[in-house]
N, C-alpha and C. Protein backbone atom coordinates (compact mmCIF):
# COMPACT_ATOMS: atom_id res chain seq x y z
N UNK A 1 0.83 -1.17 0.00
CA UNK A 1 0.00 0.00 0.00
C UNK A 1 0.89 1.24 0.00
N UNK A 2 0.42 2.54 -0.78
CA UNK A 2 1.09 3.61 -0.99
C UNK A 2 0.80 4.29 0.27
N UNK A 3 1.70 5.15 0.58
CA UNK A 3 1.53 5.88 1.97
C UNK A 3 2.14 7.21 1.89
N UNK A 4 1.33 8.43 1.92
CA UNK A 4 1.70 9.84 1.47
C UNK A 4 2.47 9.80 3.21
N UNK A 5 3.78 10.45 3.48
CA UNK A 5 3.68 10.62 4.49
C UNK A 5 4.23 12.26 4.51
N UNK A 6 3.97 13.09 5.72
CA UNK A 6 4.24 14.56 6.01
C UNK A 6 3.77 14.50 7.29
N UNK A 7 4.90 15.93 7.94
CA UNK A 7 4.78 15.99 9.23
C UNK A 7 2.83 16.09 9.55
N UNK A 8 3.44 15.52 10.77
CA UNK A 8 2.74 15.50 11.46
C UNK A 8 1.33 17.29 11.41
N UNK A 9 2.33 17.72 11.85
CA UNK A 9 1.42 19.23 12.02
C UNK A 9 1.41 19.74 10.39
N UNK A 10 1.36 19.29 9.24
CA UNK A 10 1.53 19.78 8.30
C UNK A 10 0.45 20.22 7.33
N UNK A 11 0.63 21.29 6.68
CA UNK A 11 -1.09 22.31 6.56
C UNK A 11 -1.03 22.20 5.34
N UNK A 12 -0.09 21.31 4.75
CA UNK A 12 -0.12 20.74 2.94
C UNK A 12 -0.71 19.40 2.59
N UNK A 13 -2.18 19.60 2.26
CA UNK A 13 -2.42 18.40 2.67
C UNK A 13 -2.98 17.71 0.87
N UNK A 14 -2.43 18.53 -0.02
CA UNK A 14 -2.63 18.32 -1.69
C UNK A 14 -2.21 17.37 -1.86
N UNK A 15 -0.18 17.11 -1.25
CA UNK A 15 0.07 15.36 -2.00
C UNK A 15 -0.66 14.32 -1.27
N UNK A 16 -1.80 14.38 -0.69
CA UNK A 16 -2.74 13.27 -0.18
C UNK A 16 -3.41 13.33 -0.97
N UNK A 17 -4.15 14.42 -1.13
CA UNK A 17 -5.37 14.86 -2.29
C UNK A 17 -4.88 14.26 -3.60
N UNK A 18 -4.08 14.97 -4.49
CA UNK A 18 -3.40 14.06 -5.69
C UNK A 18 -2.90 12.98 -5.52
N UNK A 19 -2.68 12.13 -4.41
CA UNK A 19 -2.33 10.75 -4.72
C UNK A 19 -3.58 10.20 -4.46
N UNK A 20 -4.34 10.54 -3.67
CA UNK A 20 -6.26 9.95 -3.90
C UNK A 20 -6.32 9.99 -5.26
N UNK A 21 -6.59 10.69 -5.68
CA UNK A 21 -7.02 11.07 -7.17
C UNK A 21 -6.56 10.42 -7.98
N UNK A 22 -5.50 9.75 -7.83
CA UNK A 22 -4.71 9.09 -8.97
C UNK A 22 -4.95 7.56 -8.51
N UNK A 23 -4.82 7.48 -7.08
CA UNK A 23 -5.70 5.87 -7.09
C UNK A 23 -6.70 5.60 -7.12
N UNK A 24 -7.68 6.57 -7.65
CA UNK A 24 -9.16 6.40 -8.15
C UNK A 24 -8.87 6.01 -9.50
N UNK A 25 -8.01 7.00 -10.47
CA UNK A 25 -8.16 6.44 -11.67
C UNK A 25 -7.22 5.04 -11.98
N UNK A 26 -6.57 4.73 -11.11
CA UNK A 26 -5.78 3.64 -11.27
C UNK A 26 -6.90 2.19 -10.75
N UNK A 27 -7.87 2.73 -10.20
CA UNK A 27 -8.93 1.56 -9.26
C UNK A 27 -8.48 1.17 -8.25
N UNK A 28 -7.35 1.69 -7.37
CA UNK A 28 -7.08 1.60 -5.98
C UNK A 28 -7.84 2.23 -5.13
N UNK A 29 -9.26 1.76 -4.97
CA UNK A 29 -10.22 2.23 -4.50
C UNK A 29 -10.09 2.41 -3.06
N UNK A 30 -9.92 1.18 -2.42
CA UNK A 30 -9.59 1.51 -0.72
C UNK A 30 -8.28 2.20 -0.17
N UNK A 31 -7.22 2.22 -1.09
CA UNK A 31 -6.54 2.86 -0.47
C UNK A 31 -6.49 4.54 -1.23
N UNK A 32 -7.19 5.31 -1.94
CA UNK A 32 -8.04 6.84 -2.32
C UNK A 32 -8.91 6.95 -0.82
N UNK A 33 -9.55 6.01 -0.68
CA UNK A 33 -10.33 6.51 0.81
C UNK A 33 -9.59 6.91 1.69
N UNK A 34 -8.56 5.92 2.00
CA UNK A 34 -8.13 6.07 3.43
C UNK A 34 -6.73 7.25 3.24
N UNK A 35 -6.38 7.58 1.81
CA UNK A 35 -5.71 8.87 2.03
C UNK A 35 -6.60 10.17 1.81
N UNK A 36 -7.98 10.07 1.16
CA UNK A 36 -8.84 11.06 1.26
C UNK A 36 -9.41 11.57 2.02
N UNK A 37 -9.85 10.25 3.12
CA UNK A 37 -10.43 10.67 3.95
C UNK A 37 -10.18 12.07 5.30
N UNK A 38 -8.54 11.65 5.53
CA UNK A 38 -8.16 12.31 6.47
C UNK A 38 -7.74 14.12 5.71
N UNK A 39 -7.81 14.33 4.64
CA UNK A 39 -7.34 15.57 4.22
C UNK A 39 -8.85 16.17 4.22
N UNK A 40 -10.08 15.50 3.68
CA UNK A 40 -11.43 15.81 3.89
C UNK A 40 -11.37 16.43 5.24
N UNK A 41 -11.01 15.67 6.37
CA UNK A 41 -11.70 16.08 7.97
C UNK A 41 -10.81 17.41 7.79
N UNK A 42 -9.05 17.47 7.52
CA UNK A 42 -8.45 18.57 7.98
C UNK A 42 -9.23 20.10 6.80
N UNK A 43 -10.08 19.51 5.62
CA UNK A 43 -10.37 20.70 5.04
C UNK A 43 -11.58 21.36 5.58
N UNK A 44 -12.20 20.10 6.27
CA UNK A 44 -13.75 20.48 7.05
C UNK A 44 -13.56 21.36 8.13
N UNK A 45 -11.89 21.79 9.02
CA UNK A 45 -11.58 21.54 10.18
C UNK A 45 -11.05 23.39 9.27
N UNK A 46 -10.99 23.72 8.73
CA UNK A 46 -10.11 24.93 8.62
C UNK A 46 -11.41 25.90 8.40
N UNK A 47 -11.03 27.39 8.79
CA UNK A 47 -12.05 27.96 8.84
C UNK A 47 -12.34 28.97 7.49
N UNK A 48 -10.95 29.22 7.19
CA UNK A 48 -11.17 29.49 5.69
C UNK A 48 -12.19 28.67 4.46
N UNK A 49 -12.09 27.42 5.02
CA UNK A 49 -12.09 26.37 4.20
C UNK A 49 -14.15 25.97 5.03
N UNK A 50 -13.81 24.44 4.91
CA UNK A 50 -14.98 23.87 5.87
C UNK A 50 -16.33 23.20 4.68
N UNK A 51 -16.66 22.61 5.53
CA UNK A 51 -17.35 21.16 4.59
C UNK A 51 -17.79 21.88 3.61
N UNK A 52 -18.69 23.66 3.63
CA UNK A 52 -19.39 23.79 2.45
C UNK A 52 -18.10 24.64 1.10
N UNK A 53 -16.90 24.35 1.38
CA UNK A 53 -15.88 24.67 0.46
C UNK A 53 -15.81 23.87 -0.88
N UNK A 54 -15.61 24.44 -2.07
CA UNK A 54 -15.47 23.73 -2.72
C UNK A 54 -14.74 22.43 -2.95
N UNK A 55 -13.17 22.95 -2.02
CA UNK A 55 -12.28 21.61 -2.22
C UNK A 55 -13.09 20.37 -1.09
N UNK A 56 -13.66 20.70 -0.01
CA UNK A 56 -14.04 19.87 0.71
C UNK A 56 -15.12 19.02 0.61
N UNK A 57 -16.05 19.45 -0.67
CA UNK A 57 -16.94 18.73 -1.50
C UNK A 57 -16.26 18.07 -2.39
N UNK A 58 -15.24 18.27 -3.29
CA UNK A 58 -14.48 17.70 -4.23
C UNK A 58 -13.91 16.40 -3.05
N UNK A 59 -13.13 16.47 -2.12
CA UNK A 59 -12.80 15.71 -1.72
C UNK A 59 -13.84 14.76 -0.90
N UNK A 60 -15.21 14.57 -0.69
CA UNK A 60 -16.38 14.02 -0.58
C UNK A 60 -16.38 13.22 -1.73
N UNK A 61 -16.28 13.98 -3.04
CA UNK A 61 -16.80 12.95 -4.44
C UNK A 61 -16.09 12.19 -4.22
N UNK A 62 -14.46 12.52 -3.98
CA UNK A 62 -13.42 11.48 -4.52
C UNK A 62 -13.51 10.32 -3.32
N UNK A 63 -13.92 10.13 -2.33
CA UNK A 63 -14.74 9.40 -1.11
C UNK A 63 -15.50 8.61 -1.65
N UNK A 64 -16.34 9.41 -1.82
CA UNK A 64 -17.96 8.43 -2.98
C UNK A 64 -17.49 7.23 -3.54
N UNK A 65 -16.69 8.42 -4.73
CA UNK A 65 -16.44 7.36 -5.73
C UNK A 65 -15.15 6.18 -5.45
N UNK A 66 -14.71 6.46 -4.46
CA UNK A 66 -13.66 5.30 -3.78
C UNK A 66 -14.51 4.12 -3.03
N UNK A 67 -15.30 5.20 -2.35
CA UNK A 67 -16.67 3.58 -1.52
C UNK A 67 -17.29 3.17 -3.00
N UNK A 68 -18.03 3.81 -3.87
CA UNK A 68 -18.16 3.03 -5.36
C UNK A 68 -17.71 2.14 -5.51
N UNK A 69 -16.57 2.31 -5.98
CA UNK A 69 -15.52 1.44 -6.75
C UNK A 69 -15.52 0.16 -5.96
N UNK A 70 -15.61 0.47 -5.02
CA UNK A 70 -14.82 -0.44 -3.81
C UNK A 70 -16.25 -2.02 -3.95
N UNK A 71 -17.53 -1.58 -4.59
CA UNK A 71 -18.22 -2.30 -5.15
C UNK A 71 -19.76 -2.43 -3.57
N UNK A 72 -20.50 -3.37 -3.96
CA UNK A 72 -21.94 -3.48 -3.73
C UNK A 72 -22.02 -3.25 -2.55
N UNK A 73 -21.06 -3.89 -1.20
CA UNK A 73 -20.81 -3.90 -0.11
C UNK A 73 -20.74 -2.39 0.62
N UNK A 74 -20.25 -1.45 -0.35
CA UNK A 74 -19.84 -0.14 -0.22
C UNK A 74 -20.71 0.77 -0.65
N UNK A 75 -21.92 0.11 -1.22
CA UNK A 75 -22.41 1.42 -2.70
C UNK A 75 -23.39 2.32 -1.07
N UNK A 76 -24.07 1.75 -0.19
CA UNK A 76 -25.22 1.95 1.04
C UNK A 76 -24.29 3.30 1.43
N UNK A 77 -23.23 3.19 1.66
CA UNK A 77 -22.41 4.22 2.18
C UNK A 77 -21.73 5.40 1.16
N UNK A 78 -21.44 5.25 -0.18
CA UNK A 78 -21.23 5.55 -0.88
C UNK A 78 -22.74 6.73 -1.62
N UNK A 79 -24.05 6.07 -1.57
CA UNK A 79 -25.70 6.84 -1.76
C UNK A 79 -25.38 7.82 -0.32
N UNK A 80 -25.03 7.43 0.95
CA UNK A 80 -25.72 8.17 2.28
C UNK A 80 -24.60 9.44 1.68
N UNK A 81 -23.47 9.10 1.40
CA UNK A 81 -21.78 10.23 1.40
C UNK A 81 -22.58 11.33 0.05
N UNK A 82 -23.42 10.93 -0.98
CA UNK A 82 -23.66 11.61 -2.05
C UNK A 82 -25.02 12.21 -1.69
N UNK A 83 -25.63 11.80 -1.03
CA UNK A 83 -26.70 12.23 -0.37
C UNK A 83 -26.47 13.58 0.40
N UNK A 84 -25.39 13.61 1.30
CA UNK A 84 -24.49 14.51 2.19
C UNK A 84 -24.72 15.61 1.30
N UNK A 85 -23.58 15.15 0.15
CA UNK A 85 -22.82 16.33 -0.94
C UNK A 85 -23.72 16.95 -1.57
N UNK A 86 -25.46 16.54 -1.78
CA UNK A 86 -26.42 17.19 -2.20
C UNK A 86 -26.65 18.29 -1.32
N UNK A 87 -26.70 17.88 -0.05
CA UNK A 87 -27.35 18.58 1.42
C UNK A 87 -26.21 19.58 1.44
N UNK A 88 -25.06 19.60 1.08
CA UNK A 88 -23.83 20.49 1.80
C UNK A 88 -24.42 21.51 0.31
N UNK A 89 -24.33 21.13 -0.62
CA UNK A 89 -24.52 21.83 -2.05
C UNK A 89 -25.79 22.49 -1.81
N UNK A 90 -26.53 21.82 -1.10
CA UNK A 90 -28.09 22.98 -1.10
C UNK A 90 -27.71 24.03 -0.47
N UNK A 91 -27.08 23.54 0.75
CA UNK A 91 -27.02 24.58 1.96
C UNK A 91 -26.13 25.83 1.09
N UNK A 92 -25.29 25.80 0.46
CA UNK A 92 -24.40 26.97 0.18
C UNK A 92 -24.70 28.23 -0.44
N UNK A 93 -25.97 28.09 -1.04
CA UNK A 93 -26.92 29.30 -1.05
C UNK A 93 -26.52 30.73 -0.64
N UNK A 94 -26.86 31.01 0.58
CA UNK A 94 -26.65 32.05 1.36
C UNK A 94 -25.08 31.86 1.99
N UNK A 95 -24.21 31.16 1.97
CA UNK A 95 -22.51 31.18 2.31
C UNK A 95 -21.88 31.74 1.39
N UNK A 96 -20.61 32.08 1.86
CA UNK A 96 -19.61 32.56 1.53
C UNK A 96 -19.37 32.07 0.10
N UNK A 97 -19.57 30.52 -0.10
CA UNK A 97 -18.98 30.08 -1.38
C UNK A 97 -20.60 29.81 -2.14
N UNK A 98 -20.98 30.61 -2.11
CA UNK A 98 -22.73 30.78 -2.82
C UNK A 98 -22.67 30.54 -4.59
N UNK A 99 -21.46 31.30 -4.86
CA UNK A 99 -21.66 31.80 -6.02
C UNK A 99 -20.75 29.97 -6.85
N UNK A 100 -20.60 28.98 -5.88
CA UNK A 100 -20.08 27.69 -6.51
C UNK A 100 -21.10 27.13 -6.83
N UNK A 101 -22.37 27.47 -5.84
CA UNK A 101 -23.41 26.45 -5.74
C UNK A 101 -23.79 25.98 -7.56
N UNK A 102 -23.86 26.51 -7.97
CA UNK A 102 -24.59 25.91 -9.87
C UNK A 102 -23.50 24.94 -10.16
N UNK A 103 -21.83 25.33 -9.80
CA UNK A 103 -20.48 24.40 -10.58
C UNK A 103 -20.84 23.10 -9.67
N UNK A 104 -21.20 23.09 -8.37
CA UNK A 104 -21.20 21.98 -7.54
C UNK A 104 -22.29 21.08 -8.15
N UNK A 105 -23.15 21.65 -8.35
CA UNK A 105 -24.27 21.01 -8.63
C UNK A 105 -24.29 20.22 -10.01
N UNK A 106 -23.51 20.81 -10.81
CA UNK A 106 -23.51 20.21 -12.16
C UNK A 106 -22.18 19.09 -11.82
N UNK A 107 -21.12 19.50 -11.13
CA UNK A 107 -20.13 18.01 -11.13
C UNK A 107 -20.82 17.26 -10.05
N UNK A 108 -21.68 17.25 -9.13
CA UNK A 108 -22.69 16.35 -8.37
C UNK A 108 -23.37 15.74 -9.61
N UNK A 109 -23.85 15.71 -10.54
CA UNK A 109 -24.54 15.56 -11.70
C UNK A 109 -23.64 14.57 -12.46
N UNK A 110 -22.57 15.33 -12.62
CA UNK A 110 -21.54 14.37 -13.21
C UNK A 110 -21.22 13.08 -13.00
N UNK A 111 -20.85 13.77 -11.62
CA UNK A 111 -20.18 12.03 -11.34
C UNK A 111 -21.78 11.34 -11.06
N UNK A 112 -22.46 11.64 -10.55
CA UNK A 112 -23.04 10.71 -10.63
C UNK A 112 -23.68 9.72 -11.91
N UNK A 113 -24.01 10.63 -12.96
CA UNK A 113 -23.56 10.06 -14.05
C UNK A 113 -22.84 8.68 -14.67
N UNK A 114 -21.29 9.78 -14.32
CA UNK A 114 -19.80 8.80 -14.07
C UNK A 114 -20.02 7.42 -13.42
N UNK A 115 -21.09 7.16 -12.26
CA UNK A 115 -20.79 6.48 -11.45
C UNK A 115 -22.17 5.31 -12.00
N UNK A 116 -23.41 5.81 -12.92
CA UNK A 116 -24.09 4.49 -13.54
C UNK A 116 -24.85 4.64 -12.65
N UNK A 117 -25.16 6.22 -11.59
CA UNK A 117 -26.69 5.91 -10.80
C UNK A 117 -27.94 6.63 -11.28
């Protein structure tokens, strides 16, 4: 298994993000989760940033589509995670990142698409 590693306290959390990304398209499905997952919480966790951010929805899809991949066992969790990304995408309306809400909504569209639901 590939393993991004960086300090500990470290506020660069992209070479996780791009090595997710690249074991999605490679079909290294469980291991995109388990380096996505943790850059998701630290983007949810910043105040600049935070779940209704664009990158922190992007990094939700790439979640999704890692529980996807990961096949039938996964898809229950994979509907509840895209379900979320609808609810975070409604909410952004009246926020700060308001003016994403239409781009979110159409790559929510996409992948799901992408994904044959």
């Amino acid at each position: 298994m590939l393993v991004a590693r960086q300090p500990e306290h470290s506020t660069d959390i992209r070479p996780r993000h791009i090595l997710a990304e690249h074991l999605l398209k490679i079909g290294k499905y469980e291991e995109a989760e388990e380096m996505e997952r943790p850059a998701c919480a630290w983007m949810d966790a910043q105040s600049r940033l935070g779940k209704e951010s664009p990158q922190a929805i992007n990094a939700r899809r790439f979640i999704a589509r890692a529980l996807w991949g990961q096949g039938k066992p996964r898809r229950a969790e994979a509907e509840a995670l895209l379900a979320e990304i609808d609810e975070i995408v409604d909410g952004m309306g009246g926020g700060r990142f308001a003016v994403y809400q239409e781009e979110e909504r159409r790559l929510n569209r996409q992948m799901r698409d992408d994904l044959g639901e």
